[in-house]
C-alpha atoms as a PDB file:
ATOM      1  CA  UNK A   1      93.559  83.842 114.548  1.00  0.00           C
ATOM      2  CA  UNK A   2      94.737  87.488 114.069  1.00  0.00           C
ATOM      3  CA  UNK A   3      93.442  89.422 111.009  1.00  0.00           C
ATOM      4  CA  UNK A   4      96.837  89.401 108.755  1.00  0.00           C
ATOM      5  CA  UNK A   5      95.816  92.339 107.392  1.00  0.00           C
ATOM      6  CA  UNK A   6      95.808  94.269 111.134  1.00  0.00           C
ATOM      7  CA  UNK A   7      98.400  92.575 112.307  1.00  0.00           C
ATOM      8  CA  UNK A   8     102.072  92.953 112.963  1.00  0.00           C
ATOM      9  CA  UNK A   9     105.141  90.892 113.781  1.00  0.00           C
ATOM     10  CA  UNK A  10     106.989  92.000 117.178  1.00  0.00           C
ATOM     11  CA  UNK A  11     110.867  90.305 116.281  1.00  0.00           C
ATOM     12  CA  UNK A  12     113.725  90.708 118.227  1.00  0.00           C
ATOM     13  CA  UNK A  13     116.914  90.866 116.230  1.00  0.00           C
ATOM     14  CA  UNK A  14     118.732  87.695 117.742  1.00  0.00           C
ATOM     15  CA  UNK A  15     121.588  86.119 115.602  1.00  0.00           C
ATOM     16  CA  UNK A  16     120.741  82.816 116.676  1.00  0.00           C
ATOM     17  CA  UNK A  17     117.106  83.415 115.585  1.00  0.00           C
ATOM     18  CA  UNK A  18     117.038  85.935 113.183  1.00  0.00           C
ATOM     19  CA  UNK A  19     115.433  83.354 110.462  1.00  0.00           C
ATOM     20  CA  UNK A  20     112.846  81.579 112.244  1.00  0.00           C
ATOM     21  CA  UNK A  21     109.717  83.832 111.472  1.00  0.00           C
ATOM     22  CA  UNK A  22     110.924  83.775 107.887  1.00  0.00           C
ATOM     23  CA  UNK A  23     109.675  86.825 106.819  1.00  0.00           C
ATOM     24  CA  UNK A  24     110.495  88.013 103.363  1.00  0.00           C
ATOM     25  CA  UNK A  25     108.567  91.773 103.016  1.00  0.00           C
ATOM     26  CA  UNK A  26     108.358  94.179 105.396  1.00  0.00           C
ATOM     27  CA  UNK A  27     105.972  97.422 104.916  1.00  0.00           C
ATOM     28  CA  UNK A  28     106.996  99.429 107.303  1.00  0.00           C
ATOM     29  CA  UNK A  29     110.464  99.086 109.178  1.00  0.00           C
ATOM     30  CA  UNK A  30     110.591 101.547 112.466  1.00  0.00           C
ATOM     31  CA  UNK A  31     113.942 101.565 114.008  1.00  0.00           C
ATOM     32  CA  UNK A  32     114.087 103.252 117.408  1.00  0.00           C
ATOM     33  CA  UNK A  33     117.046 101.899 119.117  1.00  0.00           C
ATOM     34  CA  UNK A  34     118.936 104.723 120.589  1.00  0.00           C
ATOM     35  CA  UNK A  35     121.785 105.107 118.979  1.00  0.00           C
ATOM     36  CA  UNK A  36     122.881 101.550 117.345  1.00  0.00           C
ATOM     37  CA  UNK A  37     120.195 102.256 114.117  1.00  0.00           C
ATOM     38  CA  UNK A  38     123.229 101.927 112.206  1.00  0.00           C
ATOM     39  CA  UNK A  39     123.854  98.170 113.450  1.00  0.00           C
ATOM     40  CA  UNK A  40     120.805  97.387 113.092  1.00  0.00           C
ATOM     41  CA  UNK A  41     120.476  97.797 109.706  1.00  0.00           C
ATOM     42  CA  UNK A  42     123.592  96.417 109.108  1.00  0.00           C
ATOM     43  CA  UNK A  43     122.395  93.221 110.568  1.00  0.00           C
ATOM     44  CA  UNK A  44     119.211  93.266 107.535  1.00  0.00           C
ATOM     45  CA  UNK A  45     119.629  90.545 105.104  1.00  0.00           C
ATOM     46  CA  UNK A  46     118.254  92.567 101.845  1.00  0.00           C
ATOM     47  CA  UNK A  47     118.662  90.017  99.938  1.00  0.00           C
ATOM     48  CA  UNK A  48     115.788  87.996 101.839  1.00  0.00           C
ATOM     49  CA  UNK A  49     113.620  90.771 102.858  1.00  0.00           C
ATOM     50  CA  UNK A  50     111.785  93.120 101.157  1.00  0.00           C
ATOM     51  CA  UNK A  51     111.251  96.252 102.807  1.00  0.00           C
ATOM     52  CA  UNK A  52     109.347  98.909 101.802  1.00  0.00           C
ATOM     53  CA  UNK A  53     109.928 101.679 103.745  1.00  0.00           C
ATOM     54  CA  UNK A  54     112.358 102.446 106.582  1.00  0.00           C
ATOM     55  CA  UNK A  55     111.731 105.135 109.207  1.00  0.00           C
ATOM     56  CA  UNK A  56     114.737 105.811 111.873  1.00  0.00           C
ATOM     57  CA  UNK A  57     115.618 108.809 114.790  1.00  0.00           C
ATOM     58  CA  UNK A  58     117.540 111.590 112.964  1.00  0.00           C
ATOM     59  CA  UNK A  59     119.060 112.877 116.647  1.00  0.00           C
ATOM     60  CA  UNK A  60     122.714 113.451 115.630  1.00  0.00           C
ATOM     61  CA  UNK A  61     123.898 114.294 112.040  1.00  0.00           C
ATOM     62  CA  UNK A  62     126.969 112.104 112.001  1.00  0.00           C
ATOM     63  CA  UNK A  63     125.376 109.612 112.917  1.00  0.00           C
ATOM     64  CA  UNK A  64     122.461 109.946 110.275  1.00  0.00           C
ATOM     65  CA  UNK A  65     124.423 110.077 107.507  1.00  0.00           C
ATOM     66  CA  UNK A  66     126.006 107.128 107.123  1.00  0.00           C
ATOM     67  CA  UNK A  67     122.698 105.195 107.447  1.00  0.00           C
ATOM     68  CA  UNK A  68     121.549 107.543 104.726  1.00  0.00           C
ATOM     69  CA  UNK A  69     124.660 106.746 102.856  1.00  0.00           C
ATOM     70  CA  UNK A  70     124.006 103.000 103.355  1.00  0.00           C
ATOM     71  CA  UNK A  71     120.473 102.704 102.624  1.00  0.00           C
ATOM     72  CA  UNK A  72     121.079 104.765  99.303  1.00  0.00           C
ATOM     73  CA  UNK A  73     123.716 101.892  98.240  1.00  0.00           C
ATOM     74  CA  UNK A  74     120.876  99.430  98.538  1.00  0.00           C
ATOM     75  CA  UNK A  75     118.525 101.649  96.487  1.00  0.00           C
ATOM     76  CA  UNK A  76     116.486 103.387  99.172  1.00  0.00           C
ATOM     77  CA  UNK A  77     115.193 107.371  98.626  1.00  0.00           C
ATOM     78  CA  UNK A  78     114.733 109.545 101.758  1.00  0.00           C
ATOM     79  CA  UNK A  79     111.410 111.418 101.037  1.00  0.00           C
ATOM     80  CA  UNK A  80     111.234 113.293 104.436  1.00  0.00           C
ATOM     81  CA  UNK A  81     113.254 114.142 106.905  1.00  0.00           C
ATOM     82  CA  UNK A  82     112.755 116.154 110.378  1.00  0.00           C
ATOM     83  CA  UNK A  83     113.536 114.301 113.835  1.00  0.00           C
ATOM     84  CA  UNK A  84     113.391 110.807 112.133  1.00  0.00           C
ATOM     85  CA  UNK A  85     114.200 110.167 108.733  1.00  0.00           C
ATOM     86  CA  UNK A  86     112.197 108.033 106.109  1.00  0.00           C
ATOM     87  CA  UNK A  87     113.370 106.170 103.221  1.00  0.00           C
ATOM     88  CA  UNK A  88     111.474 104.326 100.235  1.00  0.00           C
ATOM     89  CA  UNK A  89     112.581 101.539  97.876  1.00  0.00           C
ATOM     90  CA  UNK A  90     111.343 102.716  94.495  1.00  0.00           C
ATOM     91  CA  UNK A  91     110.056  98.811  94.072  1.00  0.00           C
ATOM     92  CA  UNK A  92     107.879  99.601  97.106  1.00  0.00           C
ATOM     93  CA  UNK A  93     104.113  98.862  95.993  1.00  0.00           C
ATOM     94  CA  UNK A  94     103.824 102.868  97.877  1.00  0.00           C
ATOM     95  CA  UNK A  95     106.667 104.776  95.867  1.00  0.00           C
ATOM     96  CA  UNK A  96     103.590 106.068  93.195  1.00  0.00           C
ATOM     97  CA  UNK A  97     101.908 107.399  96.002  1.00  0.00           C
ATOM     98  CA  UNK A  98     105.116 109.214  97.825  1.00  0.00           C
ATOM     99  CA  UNK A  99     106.101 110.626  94.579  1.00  0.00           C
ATOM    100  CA  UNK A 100     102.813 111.794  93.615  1.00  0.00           C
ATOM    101  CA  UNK A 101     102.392 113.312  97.007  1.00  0.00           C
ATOM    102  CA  UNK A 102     105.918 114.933  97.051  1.00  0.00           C
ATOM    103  CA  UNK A 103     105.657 116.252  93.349  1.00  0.00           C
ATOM    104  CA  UNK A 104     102.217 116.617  92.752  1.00  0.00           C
END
């Protein structure tokens, strides 16, 4: 029985199975899908996932910005951006700690 603590969930986005581990928060959410980041989190039910934090590849501006733009409209803050991009919910149990470590 794997430590829960240690552990992680490998899930492949699947609309026929999207549901069945029923998972309803996420900590940490790393998209690396080259190029369809923006259709994947399209495909995120927000309304029955939590997610705390989102990291994605930041390769092409155009691209980058409208996931920016969309993740903003569900509430999400970037708080660092170089060749990925990473974005908090400021319900996330870790905001105190990004915000303390960006502003002191």
């Amino acid at each position: 029985m794997p430590n829960t603590h240690d552990s992680y969930v490998d899930v492949r986005i699947n609309k026929y199975r999207k549901d069945e581990h029923q998972i309803q928060h996420i900590h940490y959410l790393s998209i690396d899908v080259e190029g369809a980041e923006m259709a994947v989190i399209q495909s995120i039910h927000f309304d029955k996932v939590f997610i705390d934090v989102i990291g994605f590849e930041n390769n092409y501006f155009d691209v980058s910005v409208p996931i920016v733009e969309y993740l903003q409209s569900k509430g999400y803050i970037m708080f660092h951006k170089s060749q990925d991009i990473f974005m908090i919910h400021p319900k996330s149990i870790f905001y105190s700690n990004i915000q303390s470590l960006l502003f002191g």
